[in-house]
Protein backbone atom coordinates (compact mmCIF):
# COMPACT_ATOMS: atom_id res chain seq x y z
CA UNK A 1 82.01 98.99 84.01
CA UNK A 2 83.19 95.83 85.72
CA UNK A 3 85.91 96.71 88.54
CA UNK A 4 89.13 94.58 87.30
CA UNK A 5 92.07 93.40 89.52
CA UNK A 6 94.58 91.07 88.74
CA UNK A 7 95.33 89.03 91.56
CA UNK A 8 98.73 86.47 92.65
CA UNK A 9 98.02 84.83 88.89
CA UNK A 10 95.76 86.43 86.62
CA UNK A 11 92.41 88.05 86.21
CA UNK A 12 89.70 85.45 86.78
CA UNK A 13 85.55 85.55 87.37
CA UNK A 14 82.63 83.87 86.68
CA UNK A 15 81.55 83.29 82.95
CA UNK A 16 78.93 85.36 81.75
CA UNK A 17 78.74 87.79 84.70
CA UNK A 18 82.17 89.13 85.03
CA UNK A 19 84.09 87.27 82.35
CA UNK A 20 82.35 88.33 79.22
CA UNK A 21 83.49 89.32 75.72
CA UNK A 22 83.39 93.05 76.61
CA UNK A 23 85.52 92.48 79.66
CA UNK A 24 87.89 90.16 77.80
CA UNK A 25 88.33 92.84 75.17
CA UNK A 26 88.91 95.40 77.75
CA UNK A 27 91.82 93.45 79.35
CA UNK A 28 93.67 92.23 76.39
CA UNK A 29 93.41 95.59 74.88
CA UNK A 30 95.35 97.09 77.60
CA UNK A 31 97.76 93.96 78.25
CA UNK A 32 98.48 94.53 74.36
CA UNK A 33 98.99 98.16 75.29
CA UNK A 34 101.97 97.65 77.85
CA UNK A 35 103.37 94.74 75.54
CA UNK A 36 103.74 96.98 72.67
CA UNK A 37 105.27 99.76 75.16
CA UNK A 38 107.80 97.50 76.45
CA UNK A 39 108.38 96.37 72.73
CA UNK A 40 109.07 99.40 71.75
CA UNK A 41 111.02 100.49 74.57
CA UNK A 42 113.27 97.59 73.60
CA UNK A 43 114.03 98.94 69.83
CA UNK A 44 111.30 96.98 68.03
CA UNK A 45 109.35 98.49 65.23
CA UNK A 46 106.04 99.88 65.91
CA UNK A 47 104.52 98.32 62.69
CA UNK A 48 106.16 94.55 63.81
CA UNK A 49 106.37 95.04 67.76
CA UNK A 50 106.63 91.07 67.91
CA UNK A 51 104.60 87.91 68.12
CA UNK A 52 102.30 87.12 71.27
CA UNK A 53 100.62 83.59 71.72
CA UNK A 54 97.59 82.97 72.62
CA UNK A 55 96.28 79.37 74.60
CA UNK A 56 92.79 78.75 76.33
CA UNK A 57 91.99 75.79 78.44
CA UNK A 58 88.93 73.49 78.66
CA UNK A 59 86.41 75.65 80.59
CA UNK A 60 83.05 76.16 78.60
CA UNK A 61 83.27 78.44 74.70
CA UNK A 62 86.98 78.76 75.81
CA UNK A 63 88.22 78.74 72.11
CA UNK A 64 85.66 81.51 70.97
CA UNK A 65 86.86 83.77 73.71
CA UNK A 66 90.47 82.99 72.97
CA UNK A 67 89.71 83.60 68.86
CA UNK A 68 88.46 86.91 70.43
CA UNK A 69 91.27 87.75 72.58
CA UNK A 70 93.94 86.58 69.31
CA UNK A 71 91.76 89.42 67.41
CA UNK A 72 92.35 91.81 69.91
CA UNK A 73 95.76 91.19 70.35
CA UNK A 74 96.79 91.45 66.85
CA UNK A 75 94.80 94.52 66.26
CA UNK A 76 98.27 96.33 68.03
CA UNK A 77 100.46 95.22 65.44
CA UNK A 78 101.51 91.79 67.08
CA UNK A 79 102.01 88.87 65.10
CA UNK A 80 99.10 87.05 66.66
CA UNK A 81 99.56 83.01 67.41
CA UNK A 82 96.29 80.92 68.43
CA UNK A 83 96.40 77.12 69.65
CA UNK A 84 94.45 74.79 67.67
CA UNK A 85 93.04 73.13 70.79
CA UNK A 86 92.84 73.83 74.17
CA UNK A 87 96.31 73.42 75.97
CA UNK A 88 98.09 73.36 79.47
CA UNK A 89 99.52 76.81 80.48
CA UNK A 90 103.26 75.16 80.93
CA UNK A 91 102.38 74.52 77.38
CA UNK A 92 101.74 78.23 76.03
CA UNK A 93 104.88 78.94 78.28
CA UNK A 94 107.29 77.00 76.77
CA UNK A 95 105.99 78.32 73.21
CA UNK A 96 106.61 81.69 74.34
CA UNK A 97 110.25 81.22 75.60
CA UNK A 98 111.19 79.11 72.52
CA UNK A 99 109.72 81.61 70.39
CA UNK A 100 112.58 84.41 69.92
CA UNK A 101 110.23 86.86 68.48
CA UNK A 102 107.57 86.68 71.12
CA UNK A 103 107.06 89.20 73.42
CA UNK A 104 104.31 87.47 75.60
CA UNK A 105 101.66 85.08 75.93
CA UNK A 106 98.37 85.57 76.92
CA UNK A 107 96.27 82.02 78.31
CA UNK A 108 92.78 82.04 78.66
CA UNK A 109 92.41 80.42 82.03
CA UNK A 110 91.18 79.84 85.85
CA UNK A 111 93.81 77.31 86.80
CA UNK A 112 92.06 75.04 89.80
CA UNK A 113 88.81 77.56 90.05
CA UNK A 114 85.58 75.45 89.53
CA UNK A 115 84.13 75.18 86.05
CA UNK A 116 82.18 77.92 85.88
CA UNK A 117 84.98 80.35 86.32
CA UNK A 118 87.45 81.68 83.18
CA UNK A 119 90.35 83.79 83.27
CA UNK A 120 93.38 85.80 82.10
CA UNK A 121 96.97 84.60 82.44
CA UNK A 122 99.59 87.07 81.31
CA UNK A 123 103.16 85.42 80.75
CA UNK A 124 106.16 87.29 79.67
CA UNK A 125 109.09 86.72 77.17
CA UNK A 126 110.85 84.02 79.16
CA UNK A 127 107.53 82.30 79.71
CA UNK A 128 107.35 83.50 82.86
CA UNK A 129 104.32 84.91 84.97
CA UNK A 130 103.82 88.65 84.27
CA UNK A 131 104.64 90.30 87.59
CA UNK A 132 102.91 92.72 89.83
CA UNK A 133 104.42 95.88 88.14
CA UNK A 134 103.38 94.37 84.50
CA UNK A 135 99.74 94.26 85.83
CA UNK A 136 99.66 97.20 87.47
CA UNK A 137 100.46 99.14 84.19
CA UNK A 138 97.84 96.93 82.70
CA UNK A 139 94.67 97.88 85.17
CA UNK A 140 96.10 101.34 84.69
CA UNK A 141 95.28 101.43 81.07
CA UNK A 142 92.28 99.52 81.65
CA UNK A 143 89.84 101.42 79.08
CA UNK A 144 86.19 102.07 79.92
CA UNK A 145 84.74 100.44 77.28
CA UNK A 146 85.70 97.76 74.14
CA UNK A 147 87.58 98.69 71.52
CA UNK A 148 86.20 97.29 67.84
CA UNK A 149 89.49 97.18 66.75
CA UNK A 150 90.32 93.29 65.03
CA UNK A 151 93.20 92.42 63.59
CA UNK A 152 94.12 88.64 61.86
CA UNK A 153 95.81 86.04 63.73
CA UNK A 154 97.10 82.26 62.83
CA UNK A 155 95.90 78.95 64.66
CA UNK A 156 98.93 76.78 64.92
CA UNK A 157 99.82 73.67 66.78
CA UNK A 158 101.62 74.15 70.07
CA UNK A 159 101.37 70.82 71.50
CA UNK A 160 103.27 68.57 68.97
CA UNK A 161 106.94 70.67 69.54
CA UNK A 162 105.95 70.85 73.54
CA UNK A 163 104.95 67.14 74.08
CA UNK A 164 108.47 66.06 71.93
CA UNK A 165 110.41 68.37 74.52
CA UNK A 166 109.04 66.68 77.27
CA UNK A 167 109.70 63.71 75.84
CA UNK A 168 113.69 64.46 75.44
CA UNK A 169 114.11 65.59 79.34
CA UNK A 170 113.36 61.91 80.41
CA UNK A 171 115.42 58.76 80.24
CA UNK A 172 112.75 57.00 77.54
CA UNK A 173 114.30 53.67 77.61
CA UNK A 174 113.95 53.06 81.47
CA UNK A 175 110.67 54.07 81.22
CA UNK A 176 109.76 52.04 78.13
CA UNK A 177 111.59 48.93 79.90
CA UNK A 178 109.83 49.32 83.60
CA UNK A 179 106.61 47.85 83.01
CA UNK A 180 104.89 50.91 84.54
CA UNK A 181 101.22 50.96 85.14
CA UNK A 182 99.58 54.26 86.14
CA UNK A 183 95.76 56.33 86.55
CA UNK A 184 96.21 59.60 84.86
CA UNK A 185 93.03 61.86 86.39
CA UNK A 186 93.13 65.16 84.14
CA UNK A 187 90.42 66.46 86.43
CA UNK A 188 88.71 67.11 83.01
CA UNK A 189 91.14 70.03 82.42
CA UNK A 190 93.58 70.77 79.79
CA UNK A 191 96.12 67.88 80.55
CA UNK A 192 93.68 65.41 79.36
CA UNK A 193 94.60 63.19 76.42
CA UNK A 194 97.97 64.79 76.57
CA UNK A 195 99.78 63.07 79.50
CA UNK A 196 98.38 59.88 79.42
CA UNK A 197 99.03 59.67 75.18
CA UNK A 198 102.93 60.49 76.24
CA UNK A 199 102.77 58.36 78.87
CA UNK A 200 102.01 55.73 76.78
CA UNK A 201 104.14 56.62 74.02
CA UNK A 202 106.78 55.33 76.67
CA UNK A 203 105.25 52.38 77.01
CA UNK A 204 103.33 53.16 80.37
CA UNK A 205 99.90 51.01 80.88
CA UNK A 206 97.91 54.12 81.17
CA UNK A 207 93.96 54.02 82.70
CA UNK A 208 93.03 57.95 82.28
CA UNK A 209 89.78 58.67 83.93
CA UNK A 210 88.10 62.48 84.52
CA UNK A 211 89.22 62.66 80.63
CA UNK A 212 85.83 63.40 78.75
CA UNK A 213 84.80 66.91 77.05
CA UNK A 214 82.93 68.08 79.87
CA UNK A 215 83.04 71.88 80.68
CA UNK A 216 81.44 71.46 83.57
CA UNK A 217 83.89 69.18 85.18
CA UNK A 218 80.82 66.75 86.44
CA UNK A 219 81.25 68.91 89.46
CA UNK A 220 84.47 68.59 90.55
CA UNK A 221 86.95 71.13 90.78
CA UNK A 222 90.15 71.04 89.00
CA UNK A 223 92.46 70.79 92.12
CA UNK A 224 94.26 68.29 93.12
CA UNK A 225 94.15 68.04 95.97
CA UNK A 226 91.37 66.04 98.30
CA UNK A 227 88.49 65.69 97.65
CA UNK A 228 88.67 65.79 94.18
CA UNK A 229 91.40 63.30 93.82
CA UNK A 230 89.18 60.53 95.85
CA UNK A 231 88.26 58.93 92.02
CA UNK A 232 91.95 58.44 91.75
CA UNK A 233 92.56 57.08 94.87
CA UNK A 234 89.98 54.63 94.80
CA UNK A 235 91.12 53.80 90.98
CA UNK A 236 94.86 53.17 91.37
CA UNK A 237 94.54 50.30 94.26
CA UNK A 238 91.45 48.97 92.54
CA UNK A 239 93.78 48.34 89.69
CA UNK A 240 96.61 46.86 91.21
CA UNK A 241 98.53 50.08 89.41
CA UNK A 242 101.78 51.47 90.48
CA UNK A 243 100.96 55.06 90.97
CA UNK A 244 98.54 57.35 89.79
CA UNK A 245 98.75 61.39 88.49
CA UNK A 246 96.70 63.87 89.07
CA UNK A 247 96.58 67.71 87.30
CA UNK A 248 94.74 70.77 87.86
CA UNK A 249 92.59 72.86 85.51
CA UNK A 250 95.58 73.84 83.25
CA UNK A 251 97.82 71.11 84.07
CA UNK A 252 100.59 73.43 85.76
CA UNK A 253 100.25 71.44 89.13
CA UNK A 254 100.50 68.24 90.01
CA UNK A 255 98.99 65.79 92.95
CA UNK A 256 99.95 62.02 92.65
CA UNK A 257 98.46 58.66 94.55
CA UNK A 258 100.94 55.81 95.76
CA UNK A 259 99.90 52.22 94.99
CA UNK A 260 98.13 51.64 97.97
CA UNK A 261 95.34 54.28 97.48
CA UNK A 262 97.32 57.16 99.48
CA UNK A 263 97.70 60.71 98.51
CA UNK A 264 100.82 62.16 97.95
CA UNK A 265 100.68 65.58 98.39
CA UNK A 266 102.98 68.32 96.79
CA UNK A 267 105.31 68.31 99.98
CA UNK A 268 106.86 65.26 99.38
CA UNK A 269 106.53 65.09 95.41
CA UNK A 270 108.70 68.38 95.86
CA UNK A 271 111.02 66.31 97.97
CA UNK A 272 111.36 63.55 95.64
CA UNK A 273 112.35 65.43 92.86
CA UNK A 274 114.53 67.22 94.65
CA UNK A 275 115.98 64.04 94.93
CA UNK A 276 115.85 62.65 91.62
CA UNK A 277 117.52 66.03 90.24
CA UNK A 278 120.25 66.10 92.81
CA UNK A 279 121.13 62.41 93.03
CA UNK A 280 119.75 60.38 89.52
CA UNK A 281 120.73 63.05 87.60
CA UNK A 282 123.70 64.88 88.79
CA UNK A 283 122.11 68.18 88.75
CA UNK A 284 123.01 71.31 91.36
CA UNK A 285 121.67 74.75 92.06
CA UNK A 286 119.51 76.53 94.46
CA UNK A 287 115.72 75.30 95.61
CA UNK A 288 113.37 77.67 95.79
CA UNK A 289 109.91 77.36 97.33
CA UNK A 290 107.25 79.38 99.41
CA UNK A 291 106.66 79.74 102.82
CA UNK A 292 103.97 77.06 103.43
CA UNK A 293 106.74 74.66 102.06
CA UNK A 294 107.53 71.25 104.25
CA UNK A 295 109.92 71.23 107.06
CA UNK A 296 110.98 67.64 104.95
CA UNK A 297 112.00 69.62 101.98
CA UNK A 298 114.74 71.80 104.36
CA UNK A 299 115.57 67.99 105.95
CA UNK A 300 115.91 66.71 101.89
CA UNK A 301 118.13 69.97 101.03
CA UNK A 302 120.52 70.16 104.06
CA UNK A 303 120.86 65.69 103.49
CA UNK A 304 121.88 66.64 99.76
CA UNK A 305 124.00 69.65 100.61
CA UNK A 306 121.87 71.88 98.57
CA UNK A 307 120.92 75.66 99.66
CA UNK A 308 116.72 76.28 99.99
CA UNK A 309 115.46 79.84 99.54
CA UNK A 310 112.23 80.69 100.91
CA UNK A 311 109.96 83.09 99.28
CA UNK A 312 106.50 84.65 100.08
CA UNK A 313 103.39 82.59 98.59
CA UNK A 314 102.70 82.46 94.86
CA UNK A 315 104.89 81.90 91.89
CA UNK A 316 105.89 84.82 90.57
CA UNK A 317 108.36 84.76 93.92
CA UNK A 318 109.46 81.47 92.89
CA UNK A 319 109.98 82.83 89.35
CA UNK A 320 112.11 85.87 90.65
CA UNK A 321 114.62 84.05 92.41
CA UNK A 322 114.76 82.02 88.95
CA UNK A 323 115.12 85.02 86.90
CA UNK A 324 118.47 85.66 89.36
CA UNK A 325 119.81 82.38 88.26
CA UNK A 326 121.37 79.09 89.39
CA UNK A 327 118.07 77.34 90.42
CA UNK A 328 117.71 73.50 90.33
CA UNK A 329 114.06 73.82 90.70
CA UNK A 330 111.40 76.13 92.47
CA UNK A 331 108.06 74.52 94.00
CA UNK A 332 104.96 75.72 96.15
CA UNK A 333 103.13 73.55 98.41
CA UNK A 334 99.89 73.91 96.22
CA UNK A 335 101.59 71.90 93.77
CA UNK A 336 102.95 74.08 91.25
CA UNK A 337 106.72 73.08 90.29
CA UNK A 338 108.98 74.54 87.86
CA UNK A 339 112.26 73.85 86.38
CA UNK A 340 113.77 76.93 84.65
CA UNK A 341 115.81 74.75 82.72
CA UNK A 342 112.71 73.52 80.90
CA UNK A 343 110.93 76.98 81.69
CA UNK A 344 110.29 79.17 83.83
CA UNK A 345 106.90 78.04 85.25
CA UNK A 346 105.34 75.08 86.71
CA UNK A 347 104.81 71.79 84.43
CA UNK A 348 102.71 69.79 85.73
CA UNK A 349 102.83 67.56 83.18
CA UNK A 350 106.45 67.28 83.35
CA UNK A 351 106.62 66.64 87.23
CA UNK A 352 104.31 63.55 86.18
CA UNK A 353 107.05 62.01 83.75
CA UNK A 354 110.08 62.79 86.20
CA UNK A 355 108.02 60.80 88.64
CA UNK A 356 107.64 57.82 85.98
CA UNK A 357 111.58 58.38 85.68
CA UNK A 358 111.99 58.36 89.48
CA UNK A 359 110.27 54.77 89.53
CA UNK A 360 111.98 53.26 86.45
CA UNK A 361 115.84 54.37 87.40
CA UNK A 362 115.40 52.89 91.08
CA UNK A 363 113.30 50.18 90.25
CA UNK A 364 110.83 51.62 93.05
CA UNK A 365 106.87 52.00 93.08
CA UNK A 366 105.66 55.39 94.56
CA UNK A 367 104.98 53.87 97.69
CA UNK A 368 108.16 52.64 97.92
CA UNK A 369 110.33 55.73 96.85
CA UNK A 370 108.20 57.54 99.49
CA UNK A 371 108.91 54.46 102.46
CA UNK A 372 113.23 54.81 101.37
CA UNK A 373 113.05 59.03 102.12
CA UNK A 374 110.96 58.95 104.86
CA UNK A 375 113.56 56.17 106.27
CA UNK A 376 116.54 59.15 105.35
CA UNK A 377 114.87 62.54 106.73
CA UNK A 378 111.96 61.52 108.39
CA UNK A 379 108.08 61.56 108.19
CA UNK A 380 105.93 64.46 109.01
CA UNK A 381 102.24 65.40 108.16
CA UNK A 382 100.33 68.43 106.58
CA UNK A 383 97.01 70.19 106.55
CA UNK A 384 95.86 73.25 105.58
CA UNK A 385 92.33 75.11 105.96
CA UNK A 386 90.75 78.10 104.71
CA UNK A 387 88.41 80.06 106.81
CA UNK A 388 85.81 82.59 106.12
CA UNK A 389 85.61 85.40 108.25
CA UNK A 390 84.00 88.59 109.00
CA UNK A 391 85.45 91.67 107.89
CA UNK A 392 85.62 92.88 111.21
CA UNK A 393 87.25 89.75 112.51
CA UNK A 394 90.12 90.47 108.99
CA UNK A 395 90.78 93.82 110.21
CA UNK A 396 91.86 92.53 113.72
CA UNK A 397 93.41 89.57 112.39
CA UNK A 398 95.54 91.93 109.77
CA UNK A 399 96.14 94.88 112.38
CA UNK A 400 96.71 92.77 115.68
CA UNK A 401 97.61 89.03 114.88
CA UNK A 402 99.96 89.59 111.93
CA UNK A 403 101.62 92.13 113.28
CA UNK A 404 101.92 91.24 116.81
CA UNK A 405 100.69 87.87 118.12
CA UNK A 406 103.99 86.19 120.08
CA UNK A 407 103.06 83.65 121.93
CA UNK A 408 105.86 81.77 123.85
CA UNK A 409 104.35 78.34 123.35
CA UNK A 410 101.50 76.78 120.73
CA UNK A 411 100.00 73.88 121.62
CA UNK A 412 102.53 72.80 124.37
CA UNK A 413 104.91 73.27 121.94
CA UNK A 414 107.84 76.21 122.27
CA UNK A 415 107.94 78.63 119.51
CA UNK A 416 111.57 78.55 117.73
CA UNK A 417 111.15 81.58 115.54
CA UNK A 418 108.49 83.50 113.28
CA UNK A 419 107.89 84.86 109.87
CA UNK A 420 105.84 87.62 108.95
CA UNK A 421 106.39 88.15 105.41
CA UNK A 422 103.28 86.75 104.31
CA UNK A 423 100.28 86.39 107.09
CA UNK A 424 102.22 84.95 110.08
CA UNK A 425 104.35 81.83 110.66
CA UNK A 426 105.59 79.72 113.99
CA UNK A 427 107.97 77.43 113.88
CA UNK A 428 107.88 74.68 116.94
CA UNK A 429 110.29 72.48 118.12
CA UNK A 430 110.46 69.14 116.38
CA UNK A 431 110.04 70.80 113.43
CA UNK A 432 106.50 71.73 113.75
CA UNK A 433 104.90 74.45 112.03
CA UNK A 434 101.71 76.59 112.15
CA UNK A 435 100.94 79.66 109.37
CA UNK A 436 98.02 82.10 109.72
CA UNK A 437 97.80 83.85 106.04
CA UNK A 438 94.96 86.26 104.57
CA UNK A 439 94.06 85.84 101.48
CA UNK A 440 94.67 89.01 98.85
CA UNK A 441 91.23 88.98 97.19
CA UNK A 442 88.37 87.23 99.76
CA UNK A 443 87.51 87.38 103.41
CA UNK A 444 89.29 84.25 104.05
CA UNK A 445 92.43 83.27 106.36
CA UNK A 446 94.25 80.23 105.03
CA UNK A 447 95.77 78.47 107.80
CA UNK A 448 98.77 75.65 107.53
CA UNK A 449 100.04 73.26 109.70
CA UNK A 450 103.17 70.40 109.82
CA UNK A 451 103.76 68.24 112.51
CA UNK A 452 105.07 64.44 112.98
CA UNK A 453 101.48 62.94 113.52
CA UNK A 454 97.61 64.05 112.16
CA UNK A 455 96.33 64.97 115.42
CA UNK A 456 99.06 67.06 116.12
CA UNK A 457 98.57 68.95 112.80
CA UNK A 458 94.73 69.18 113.51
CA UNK A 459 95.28 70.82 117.28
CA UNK A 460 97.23 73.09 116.04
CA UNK A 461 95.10 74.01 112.94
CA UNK A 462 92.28 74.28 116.01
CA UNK A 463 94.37 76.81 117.66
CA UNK A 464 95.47 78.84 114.97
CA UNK A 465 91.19 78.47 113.89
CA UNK A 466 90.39 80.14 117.61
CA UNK A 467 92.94 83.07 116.92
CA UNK A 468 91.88 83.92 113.74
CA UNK A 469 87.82 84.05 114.81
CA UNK A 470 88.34 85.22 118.39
């Protein structure tokens, strides 16, 4: 039998060789397994242990494999809840933490893999991601084979109550009276339709491209980040439009384009909201975000008098320190941000309308909003690589570099302090970074870097390249 490892979100592999109906069965059995325990645990009844919802995305016979997972699922006794149609994950995550009698969701999903990928998100009662302990007792009941065991489940409709929530968070009226004109690029995932039909519902002009049924994603993956956002960024200056929006495969990150055909990336859409929250709309509390997070964010937080914690990389940090309380909001530089008022998870979709809110209460274009922070904490750039590498050349990087490395100076620039929590961080005067980080499930080293000007970044993403691979 297949080998199965949840990694920093989920289960995911390729459809048809790993992800097929006798793994599925095998993981949602078990996942249903540990639900029920910790149902039970908690004084339910083992004939009515709860409800769990089920969501699936837009990757190819995603509903069939979700109708089989629902099955599954409610063959433990669960009150099983289906979507009608594929929906975002911030979307099954909000159903679940609204729900009071569900235990769990379960979202058929790879996030920003390429098309031909599928996978298995686990979310507990608060909507949040399941953590590592959760999964662990899941690949520990992992059974050899697939049950037969069905059970009935419901299809219902998760997106009407979601989209009317959204809807409620945002000043509608300065929307509906800016005369906004955005691209929406759904990056043929499961945001598609949804955002730009709310968008409009505000009275945004609205050009969505990326937006047909494809499961194949006409090659592109469902990231956005460059160069998959390089339709949008042609699109939105083409137009004349004031910004444009970009989401990932299940809509729980976010990307954006200024009017003038220039990606924004997560770093300062993070900082902008941060922003927004704090100064438009009154709100306090902690920030939370991950290591690879922009020296501008700390500059943003310590202008606004707010406290940043720092976490390891990966959401399920972000979501701990929200479980602890008193967070405003929680981002990662990939583009996943949350606010646990709303839930506890990213929302991609929502980080899209606060930006639309952003531009309508200051009477700004993204461009603009971006020119009037930069002016208040400064400008600095970011890159980040991955790189293959031998296993030999991991074992050295994981036993010697990690561990060890301390150089004085990087790049003519002194060294200020370092992390090793997760890979290896320096942080340079001027508020220069460089991060060295293995990945958890490939031969790969991902390797960041933030400094005031491009060629900066890209000497020291050459340096920390000729460590890695020496």
């Amino acid at each position: 039998m297949t080998d199965i490892h949840f990694g920093t979100d989920g289960w995911r592999a390729i459809i048809g060789e790993d992800f097929t109906n006798v793994n599925l069965v095998r993981v949602v059995d078990a996942a249903a397994r540990i639900f029920k325990e910790d149902a039970l645990a908690a004084g339910r009844a083992s004939g009515m242990p709860g409800t769990l919802i089920v969501g699936h995305d837009c990757r190819r016979d995603a509903h069939a494999y979700a109708q089989l997972a629902a099955e599954v699922a409610a063959s433990h006794g669960f009150r099983v809840m289906l979507t009608q149609d594929y929906c975002p994950t911030p979307t099954l995550c909000w159903s679940v933490a609204q729900d009071v009698d569900a235990v769990g969701g379960i979202m058929l999903t790879s996030s920003h893999n390429p098309a031909e990928y599928l996978g298995v998100k686990l979310r507990m009662a608060d909507g949040g991601a399941a953590g590592k302990d959760f999964t662990d007792r899941v690949e520990a009941v992992l059974p050899d084979g697939a049950t037969a065991a069905r059970g009935t489940y419901e299809e219902v409709d998760l997106m009407t109550p979601y989209l009317a929530a959204l809807k409620k968070r945002v000043d509608a009226e300065a929307i509906r009276n800016a005369g906004l004109r955005v691209v929406v690029d759904p990056l043929y995932g499961a945001g598609r339709h949804y955002l730009a039909n709310l968008l409009r519902d505000l009275g945004v002009e609205v050009c969505e491209i990326n937006n047909d049924a494809d499961p194949t994603f006409d090659g592109l993956h469902p990231e956005p980040i460059p160069p998959w956002v390089d339709r949008c960024i042609a699109k939105v200056p083409e137009l004349g439009f004031d910004a444009g929006f970009i989401n990932d495969g299940d809509a729980d990150r976010i990307g954006a384009v200024d009017e003038h055909g220039t990606f924004v990336n997560p770093h300062r859409i993070i900082a902008l909201i941060v922003s927004h929250l704090a100064e438009d709309k009154g709100q306090r509390g902690r920030v939370v975000s991950t290591i690879t997070a922009s020296a501008m964010l700390a500059r943003q937080c310590k202008r606004l008098g707010l406290e940043l914690t720092s976490t390891p990389v990966g959401f399920k940090w972000i979501y701990a320190e929200m479980e602890k309380g008193d967070v405003m909001v929680g981002g990662e530089e990939s583009g996943g941000i949350g606010i646990p008022s709303h839930v506890m998870e990213r929302d991609g979709l929502l980080m899209a309308l606060l930006l639309c809110e952003t531009m309508a209460q200051r009477h700004m274009s993204l461009g603009q909003l971006l020119d009037d922070m930069f002016a208040k904490i400064g400008k600095l750039e970011f890159e980040r690589q991955g790189l293959s590498i031998t296993e030999e050349q991991m074992m050295r990087f994981r036993s010697e570099v990690v561990p060890s490395f301390a150089p004085e100076t990087i790049c003519g620039k002194k060294v200020i302090d370092v992390d090793r929590r997760d890979g290896v961080k320096f942080y340079l005067e001027g508020d220069a970074w460089v991060m060295m980080r293995p990945s958890g499930t490939e031969p790969l080293v991902r390797i960041y870097a933030e400094a005031e000007t491009t060629d900066e970044v890209r000497a020291l993403l050459e340096e920390a390249e000729r460590v890695v691979v020496a």
